[in-house]
C-alpha atoms as a PDB file:
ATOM      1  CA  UNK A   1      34.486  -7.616 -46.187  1.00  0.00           C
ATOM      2  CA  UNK A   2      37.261  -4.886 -47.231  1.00  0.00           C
ATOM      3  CA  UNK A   3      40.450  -6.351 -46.030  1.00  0.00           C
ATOM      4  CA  UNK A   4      39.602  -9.687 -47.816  1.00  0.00           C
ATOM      5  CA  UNK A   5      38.982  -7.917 -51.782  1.00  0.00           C
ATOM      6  CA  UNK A   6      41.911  -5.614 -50.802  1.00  0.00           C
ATOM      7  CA  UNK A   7      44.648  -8.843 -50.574  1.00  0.00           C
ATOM      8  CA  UNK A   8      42.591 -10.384 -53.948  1.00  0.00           C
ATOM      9  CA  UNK A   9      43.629  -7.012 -55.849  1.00  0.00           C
ATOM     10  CA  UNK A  10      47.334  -7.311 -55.046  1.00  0.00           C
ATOM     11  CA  UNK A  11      47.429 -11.160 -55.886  1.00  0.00           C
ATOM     12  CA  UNK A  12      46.139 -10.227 -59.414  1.00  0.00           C
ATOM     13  CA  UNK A  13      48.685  -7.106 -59.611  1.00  0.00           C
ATOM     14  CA  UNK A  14      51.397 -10.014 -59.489  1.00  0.00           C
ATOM     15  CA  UNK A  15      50.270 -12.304 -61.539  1.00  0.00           C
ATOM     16  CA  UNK A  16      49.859  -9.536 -64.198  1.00  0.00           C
ATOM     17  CA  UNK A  17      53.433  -8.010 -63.917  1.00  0.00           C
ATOM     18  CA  UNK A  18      55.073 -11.810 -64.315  1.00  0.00           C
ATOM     19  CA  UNK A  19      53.255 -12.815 -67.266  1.00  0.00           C
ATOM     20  CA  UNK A  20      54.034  -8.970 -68.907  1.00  0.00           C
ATOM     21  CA  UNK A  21      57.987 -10.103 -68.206  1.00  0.00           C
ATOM     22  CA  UNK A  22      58.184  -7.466 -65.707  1.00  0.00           C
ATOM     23  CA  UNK A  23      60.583  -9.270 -63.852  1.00  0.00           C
ATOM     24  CA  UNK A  24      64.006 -10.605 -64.629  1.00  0.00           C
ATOM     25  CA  UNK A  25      64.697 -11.940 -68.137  1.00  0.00           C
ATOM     26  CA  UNK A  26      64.610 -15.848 -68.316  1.00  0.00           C
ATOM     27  CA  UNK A  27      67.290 -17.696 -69.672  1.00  0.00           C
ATOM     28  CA  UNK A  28      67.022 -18.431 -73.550  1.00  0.00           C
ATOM     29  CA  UNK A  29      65.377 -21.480 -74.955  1.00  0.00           C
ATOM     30  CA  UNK A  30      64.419 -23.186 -78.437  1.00  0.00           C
ATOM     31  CA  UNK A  31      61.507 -22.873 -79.607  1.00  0.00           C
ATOM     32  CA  UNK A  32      60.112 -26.073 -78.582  1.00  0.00           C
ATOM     33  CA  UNK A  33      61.294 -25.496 -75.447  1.00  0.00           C
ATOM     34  CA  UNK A  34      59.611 -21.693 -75.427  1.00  0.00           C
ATOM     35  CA  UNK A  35      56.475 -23.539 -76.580  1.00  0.00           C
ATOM     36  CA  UNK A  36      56.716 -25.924 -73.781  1.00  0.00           C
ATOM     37  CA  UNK A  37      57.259 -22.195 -71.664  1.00  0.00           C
ATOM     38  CA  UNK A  38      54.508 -20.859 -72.488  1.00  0.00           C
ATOM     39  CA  UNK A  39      51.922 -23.975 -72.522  1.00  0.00           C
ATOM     40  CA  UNK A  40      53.648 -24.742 -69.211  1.00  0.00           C
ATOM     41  CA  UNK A  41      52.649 -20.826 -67.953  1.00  0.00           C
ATOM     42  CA  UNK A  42      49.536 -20.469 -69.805  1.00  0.00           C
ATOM     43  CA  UNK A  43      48.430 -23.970 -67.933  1.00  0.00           C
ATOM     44  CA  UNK A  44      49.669 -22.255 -64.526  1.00  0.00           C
ATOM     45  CA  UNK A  45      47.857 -19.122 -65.461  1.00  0.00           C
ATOM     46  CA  UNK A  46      44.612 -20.833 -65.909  1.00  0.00           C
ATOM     47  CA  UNK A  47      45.165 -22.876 -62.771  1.00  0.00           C
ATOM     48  CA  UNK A  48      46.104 -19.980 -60.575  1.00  0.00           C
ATOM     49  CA  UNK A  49      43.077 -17.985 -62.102  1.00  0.00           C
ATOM     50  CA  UNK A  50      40.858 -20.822 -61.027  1.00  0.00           C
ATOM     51  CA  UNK A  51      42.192 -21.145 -57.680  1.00  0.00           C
ATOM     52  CA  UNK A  52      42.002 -17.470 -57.117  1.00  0.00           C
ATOM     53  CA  UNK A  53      38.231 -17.619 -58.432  1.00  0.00           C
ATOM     54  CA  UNK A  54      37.571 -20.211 -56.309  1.00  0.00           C
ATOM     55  CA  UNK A  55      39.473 -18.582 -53.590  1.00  0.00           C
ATOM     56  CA  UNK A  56      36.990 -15.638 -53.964  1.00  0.00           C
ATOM     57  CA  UNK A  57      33.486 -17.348 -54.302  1.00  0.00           C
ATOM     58  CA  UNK A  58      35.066 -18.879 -51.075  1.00  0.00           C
ATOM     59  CA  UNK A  59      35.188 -16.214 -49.280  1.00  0.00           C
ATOM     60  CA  UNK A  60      32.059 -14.331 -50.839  1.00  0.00           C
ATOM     61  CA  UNK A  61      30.280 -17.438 -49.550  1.00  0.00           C
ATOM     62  CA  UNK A  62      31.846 -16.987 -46.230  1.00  0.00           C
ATOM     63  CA  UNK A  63      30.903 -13.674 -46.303  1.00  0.00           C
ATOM     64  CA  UNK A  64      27.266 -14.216 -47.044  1.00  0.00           C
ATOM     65  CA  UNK A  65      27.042 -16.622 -44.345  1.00  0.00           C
ATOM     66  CA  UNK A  66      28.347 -13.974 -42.016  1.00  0.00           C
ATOM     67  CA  UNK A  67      25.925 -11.600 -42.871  1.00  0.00           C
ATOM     68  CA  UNK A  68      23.529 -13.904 -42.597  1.00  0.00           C
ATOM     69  CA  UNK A  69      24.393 -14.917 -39.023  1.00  0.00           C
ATOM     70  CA  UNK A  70      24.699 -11.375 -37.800  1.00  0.00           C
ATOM     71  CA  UNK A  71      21.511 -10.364 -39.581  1.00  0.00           C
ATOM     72  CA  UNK A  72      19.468 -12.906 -38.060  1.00  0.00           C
ATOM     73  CA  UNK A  73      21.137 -11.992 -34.498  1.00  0.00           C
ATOM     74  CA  UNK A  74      20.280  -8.300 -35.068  1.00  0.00           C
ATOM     75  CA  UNK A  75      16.581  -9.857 -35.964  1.00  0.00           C
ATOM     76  CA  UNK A  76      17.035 -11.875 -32.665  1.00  0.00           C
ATOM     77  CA  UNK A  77      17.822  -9.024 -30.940  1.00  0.00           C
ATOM     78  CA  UNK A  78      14.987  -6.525 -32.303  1.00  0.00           C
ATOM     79  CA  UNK A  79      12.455  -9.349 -31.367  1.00  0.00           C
ATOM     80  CA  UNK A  80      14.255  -9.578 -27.395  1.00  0.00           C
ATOM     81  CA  UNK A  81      13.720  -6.440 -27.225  1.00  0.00           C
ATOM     82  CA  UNK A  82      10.386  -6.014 -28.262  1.00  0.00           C
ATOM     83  CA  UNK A  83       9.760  -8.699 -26.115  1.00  0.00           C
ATOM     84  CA  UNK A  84      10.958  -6.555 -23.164  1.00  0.00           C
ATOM     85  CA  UNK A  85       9.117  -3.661 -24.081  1.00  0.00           C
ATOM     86  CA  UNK A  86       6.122  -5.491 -24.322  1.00  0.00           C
ATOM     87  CA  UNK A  87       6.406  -6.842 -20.751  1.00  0.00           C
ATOM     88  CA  UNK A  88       7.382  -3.409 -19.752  1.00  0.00           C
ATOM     89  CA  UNK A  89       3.906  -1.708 -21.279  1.00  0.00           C
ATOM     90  CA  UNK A  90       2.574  -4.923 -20.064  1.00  0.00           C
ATOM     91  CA  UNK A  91       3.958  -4.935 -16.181  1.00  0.00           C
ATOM     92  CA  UNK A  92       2.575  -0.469 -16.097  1.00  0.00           C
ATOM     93  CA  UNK A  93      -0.779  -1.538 -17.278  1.00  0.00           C
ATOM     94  CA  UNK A  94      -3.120  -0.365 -14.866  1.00  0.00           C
ATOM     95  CA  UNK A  95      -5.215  -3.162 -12.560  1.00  0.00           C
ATOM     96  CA  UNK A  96      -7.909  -0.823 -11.053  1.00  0.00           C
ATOM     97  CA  UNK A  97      -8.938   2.644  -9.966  1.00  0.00           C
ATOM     98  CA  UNK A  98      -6.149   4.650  -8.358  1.00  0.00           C
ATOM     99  CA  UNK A  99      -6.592   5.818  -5.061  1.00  0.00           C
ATOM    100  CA  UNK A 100      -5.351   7.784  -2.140  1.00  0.00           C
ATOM    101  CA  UNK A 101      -6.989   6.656   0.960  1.00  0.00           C
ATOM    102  CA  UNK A 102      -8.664   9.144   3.462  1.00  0.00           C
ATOM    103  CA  UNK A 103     -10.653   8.017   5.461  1.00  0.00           C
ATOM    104  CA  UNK A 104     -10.951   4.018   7.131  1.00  0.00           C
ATOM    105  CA  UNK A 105     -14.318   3.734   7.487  1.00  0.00           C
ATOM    106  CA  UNK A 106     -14.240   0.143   8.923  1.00  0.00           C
ATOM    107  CA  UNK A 107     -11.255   1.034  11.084  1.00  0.00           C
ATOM    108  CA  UNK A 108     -13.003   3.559  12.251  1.00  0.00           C
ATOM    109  CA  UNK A 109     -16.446   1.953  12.726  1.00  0.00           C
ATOM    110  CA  UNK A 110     -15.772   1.827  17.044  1.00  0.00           C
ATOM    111  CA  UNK A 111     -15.647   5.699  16.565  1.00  0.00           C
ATOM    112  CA  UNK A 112     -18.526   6.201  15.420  1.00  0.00           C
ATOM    113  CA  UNK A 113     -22.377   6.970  17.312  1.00  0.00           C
ATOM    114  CA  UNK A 114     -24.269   3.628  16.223  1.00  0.00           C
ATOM    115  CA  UNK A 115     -27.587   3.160  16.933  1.00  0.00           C
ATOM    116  CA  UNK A 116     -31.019   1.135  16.317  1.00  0.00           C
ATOM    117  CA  UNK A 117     -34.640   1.146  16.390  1.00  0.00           C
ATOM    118  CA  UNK A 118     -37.838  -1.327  16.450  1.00  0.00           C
ATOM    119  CA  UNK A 119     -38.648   0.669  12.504  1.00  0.00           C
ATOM    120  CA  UNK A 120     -37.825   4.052  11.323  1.00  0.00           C
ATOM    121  CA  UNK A 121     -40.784   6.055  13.752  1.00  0.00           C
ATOM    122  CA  UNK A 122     -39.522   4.941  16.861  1.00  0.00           C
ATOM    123  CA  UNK A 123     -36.628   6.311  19.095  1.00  0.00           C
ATOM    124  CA  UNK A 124     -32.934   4.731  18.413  1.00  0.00           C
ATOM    125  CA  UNK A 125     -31.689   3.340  21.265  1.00  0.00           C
ATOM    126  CA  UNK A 126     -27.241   3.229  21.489  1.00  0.00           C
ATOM    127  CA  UNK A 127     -25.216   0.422  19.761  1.00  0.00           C
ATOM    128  CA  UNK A 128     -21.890  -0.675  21.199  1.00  0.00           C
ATOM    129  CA  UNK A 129     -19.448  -1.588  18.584  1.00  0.00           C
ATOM    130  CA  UNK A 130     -18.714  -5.192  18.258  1.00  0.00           C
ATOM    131  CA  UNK A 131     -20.788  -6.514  20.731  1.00  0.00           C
ATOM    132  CA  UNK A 132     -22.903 -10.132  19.605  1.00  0.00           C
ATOM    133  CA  UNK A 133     -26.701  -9.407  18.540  1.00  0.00           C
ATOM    134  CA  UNK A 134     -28.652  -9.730  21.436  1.00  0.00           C
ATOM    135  CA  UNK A 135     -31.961  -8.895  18.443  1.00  0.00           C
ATOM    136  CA  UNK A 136     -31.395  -5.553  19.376  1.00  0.00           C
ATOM    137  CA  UNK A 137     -29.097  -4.937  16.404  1.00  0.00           C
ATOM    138  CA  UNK A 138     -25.333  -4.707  16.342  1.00  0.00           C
ATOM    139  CA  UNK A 139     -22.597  -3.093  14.243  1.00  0.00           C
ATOM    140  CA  UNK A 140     -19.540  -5.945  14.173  1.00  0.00           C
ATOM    141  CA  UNK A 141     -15.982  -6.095  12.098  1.00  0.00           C
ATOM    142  CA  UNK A 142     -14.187  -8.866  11.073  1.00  0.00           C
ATOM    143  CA  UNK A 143     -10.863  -9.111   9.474  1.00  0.00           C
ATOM    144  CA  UNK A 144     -12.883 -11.710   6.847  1.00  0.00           C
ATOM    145  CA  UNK A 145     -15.905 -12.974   6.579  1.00  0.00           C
ATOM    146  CA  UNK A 146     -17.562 -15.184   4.194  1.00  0.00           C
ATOM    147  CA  UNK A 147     -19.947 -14.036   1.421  1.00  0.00           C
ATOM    148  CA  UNK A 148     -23.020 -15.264  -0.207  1.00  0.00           C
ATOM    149  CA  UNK A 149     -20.334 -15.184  -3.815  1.00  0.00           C
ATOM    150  CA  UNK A 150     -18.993 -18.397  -1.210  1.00  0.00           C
ATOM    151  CA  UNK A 151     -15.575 -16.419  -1.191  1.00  0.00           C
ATOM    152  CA  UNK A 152     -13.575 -15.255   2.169  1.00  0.00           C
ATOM    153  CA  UNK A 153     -13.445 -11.686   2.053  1.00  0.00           C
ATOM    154  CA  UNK A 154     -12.119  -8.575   4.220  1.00  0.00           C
ATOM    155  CA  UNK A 155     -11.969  -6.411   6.311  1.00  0.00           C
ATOM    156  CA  UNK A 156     -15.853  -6.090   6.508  1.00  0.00           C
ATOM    157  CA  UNK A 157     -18.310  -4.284   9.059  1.00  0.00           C
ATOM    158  CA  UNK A 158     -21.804  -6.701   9.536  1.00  0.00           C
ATOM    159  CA  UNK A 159     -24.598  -4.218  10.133  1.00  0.00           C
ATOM    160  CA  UNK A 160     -27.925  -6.132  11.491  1.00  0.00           C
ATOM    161  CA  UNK A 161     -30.713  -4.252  12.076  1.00  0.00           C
ATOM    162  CA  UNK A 162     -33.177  -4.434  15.135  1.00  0.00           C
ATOM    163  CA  UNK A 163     -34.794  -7.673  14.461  1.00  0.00           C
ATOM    164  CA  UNK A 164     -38.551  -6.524  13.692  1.00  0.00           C
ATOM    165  CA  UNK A 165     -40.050  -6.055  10.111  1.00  0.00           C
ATOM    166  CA  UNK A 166     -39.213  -2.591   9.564  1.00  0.00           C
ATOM    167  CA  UNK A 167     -36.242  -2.785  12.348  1.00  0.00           C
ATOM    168  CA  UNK A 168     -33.051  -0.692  11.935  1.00  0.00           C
ATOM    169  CA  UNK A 169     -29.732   0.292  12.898  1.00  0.00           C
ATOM    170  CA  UNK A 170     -27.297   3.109  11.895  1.00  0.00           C
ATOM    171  CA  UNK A 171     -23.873   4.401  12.433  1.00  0.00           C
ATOM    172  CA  UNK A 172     -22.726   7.754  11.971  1.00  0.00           C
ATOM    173  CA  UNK A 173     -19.137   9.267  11.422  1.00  0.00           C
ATOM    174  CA  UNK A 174     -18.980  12.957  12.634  1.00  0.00           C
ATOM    175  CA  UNK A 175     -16.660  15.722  11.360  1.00  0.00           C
ATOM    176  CA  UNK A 176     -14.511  13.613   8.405  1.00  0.00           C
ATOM    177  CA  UNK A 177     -12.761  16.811   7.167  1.00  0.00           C
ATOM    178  CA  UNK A 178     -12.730  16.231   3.023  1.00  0.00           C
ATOM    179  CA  UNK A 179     -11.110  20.071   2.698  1.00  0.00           C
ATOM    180  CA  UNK A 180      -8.302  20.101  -0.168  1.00  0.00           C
ATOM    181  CA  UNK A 181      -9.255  16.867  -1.497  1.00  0.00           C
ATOM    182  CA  UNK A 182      -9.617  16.456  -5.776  1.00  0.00           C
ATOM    183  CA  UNK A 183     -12.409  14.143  -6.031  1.00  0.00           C
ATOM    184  CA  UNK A 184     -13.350  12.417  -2.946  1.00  0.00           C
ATOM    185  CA  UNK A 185     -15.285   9.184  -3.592  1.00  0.00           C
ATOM    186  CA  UNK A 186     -16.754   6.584  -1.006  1.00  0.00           C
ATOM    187  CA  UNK A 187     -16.280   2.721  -2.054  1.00  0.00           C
ATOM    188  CA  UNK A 188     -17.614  -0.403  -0.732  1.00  0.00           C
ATOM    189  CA  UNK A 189     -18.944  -3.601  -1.819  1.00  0.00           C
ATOM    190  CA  UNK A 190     -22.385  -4.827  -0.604  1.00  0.00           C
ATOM    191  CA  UNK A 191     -23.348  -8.554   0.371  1.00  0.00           C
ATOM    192  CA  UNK A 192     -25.365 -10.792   2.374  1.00  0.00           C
ATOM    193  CA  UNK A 193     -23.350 -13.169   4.367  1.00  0.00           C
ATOM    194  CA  UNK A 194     -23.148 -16.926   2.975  1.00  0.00           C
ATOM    195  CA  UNK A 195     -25.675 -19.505   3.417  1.00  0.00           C
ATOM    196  CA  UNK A 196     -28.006 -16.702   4.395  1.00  0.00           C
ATOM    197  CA  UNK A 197     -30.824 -17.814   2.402  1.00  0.00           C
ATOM    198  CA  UNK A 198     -33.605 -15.343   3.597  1.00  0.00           C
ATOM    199  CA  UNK A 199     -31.434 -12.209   3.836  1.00  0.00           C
ATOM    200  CA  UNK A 200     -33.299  -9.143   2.354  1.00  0.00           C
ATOM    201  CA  UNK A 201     -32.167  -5.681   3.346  1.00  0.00           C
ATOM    202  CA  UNK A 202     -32.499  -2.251   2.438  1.00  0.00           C
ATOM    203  CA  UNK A 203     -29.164  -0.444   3.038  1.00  0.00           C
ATOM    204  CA  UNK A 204     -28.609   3.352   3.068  1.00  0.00           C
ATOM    205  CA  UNK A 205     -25.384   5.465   2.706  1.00  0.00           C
ATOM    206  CA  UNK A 206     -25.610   9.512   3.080  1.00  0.00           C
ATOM    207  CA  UNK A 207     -23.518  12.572   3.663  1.00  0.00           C
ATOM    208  CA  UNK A 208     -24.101  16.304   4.833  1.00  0.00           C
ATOM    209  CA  UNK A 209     -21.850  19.050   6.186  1.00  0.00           C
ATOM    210  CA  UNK A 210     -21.479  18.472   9.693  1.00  0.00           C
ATOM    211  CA  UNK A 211     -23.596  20.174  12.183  1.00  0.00           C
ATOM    212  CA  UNK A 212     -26.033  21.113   8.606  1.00  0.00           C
ATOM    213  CA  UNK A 213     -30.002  20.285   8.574  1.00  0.00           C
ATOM    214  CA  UNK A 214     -32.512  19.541   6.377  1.00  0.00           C
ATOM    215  CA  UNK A 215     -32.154  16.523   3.914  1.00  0.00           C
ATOM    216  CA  UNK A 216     -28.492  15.433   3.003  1.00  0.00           C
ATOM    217  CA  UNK A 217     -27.140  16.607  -0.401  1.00  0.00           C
ATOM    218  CA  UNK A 218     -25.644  13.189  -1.002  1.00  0.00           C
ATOM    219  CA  UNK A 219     -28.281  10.390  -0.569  1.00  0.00           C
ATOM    220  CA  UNK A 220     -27.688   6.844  -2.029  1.00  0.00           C
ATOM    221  CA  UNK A 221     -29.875   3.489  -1.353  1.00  0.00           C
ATOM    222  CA  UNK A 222     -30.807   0.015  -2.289  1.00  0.00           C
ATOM    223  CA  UNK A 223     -31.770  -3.678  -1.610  1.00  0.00           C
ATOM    224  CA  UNK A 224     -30.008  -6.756  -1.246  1.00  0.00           C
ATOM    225  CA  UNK A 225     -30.698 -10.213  -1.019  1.00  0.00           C
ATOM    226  CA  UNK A 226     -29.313 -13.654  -1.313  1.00  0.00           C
ATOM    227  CA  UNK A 227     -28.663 -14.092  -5.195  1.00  0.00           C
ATOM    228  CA  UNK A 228     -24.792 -14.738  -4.512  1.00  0.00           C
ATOM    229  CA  UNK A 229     -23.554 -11.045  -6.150  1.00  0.00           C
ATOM    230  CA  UNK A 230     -22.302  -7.975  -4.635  1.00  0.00           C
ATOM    231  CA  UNK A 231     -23.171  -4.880  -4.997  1.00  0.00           C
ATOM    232  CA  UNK A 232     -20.452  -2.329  -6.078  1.00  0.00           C
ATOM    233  CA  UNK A 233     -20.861   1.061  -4.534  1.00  0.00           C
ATOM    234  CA  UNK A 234     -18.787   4.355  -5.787  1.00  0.00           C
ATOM    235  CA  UNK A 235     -20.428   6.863  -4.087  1.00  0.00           C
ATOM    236  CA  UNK A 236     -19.338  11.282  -5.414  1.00  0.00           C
ATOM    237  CA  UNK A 237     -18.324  13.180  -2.358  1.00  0.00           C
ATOM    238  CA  UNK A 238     -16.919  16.206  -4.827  1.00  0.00           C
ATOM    239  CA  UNK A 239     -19.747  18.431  -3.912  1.00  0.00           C
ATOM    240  CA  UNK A 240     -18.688  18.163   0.145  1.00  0.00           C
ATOM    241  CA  UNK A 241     -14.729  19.239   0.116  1.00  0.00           C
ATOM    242  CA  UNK A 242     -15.676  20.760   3.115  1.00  0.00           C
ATOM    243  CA  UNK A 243     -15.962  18.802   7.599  1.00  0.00           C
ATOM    244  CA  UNK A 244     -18.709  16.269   6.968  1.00  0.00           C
ATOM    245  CA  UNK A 245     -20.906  13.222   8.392  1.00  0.00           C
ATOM    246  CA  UNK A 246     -21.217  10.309   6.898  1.00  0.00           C
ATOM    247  CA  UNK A 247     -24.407   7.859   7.732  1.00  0.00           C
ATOM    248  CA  UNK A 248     -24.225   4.039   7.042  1.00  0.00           C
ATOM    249  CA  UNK A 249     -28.009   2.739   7.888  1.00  0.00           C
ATOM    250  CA  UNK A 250     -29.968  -0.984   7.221  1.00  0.00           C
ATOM    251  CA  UNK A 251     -33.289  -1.490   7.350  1.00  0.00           C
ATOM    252  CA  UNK A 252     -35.316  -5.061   7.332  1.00  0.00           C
ATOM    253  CA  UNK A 253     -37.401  -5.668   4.199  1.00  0.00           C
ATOM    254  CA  UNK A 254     -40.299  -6.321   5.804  1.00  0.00           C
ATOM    255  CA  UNK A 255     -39.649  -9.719   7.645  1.00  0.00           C
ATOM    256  CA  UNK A 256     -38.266 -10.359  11.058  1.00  0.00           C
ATOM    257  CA  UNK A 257     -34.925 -12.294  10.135  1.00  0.00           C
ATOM    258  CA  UNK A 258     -31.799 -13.300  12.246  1.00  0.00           C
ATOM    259  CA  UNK A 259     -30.046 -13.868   8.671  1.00  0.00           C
ATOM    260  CA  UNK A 260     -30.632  -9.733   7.715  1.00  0.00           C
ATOM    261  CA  UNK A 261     -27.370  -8.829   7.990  1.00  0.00           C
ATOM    262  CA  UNK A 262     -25.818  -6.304   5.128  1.00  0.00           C
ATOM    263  CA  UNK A 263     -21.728  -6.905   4.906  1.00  0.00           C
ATOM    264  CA  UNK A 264     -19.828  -3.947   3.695  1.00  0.00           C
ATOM    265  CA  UNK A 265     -16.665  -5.091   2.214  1.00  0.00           C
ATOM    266  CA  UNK A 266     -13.852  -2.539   2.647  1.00  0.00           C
ATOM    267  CA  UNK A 267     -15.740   0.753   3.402  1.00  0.00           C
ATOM    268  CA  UNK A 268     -13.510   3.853   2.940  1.00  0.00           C
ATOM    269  CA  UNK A 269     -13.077   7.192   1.495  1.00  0.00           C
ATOM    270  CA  UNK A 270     -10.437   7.835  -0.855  1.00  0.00           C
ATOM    271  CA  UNK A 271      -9.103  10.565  -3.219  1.00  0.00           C
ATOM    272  CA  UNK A 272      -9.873   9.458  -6.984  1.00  0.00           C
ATOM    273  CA  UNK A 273      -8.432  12.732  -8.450  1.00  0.00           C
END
């Protein structure tokens, strides 16, 4: 835009000095003839005036158009990159709950001391893992499984309890060392298995210090049947950063059923904090 007015200025600068005589002295005329002169250079004047005008709204119009164009391709460029912040903010969103993984629970389900029993007064007789239900109960895992939600899902560990009205069957995971940890948390999803119509189960998840008595400081329990939800289970460790046991138990809800089975999707202990 600078160079452009600059050239304009010198243009007039020359037309000025010529018309002030500035230049070499023109031969001498009549009068008529200096009339004609001066008609003749007032007519150029005007006509080099108007070109030069015209000359300039030219190329203040070119201009303009420039600064248009680049304005609108800074605009573009603001909006691209608002765009790519936005997918930035948009791609670091968080999905879930964070989580450090401790403990496996379903990869380590063969380690554990299973167990069952006719109901919860009689004497537990041993469990071997992942060995078919014989109506003794059995502790099984599958990479997937299918759920009453009628979705795949996995890894899972199929606890079925003693098959009695009150029969039951329990694992236990000895000597899970939780020292140093931030904010240890147990998570799992609960389900009956699909098409399992009559399933009804009482489920029961605990924790204590290992090699402690008395009742656990960490108790948790409920029911599930067939109603084609799962139950979400976060379960606080925080009070145990210390060697302890872990208990995963089912009990029938009062009827003898082949389909009480409770599926624990994904059982571990992780690190919240």
């Amino acid at each position: 835009m600078t160079r452009p007015l600059r050239l304009f200025s010198l243009g007039l600068v020359g037309l000025s000095l010529t018309t002030m005589g500035c230049f070499s002295d023109p031969p001498q005329t009549s009068d008529t003839d200096a009339a004609d002169e001066t008609a003749s250079e007032t007519d150029d004047s005007e006509e080099s005036s108007t070109d030069t005008s015209d000359s300039i709204e030219s190329e203040s119009e070119s201009e303009s158009e420039s600064e248009s164009e680049s304005e609108s391709e800074s605009e573009s460029e603001s909006e691209s990159s608002d765009s790519d912040e936005s997918d930035s903010d948009s791609d670091s969103t968080d999905t879930g709950p964070e989580e450090v993984l401790l403990f496996d629970l379903w990869d380590l389900a063969c380690s554990a001391d299973w167990g069952s029993a006719f109901d919860s007064g009689s004497s537990a007789s041993s469990l071997a893992c992942n060995v078919s239900d014989e109506g003794q109960g059995s502790v099984i895992k599958y990479e997937t499984f299918d759920l009453e939600t009628n979705e795949a899902a996995g890894p899972v560990l199929v606890l079925t309890p003693y098959l009695s009205p009150e029969g039951t069957s329990s694992g236990v995971y000895t000597n899970l060392n939780l020292t140093g940890t931030v904010s240890p948390v147990l998570r799992t999803q609960i389900a009956c298995p699909d098409n399992a119509n009559s399933c009804s189960i009482k489920w029961q998840i605990f924790a204590k210090p290992t090699g402690a008595g008395g009742p656990p400081p960490v108790f948790e329990d409920g029911f599930e049947s067939y109603d084609g939800e799962l139950t979400d289970l976060e379960i606080d460790l925080s009070l145990l950063k210390e060697p302890v046991d872990i208990v995963l138990g089912v009990i029938a809800n009062g009827e003898a059923s082949s389909e009480n089975r409770a599926v624990f999707v994904n059982p571990r202990i992780v690190d919240a904090g």
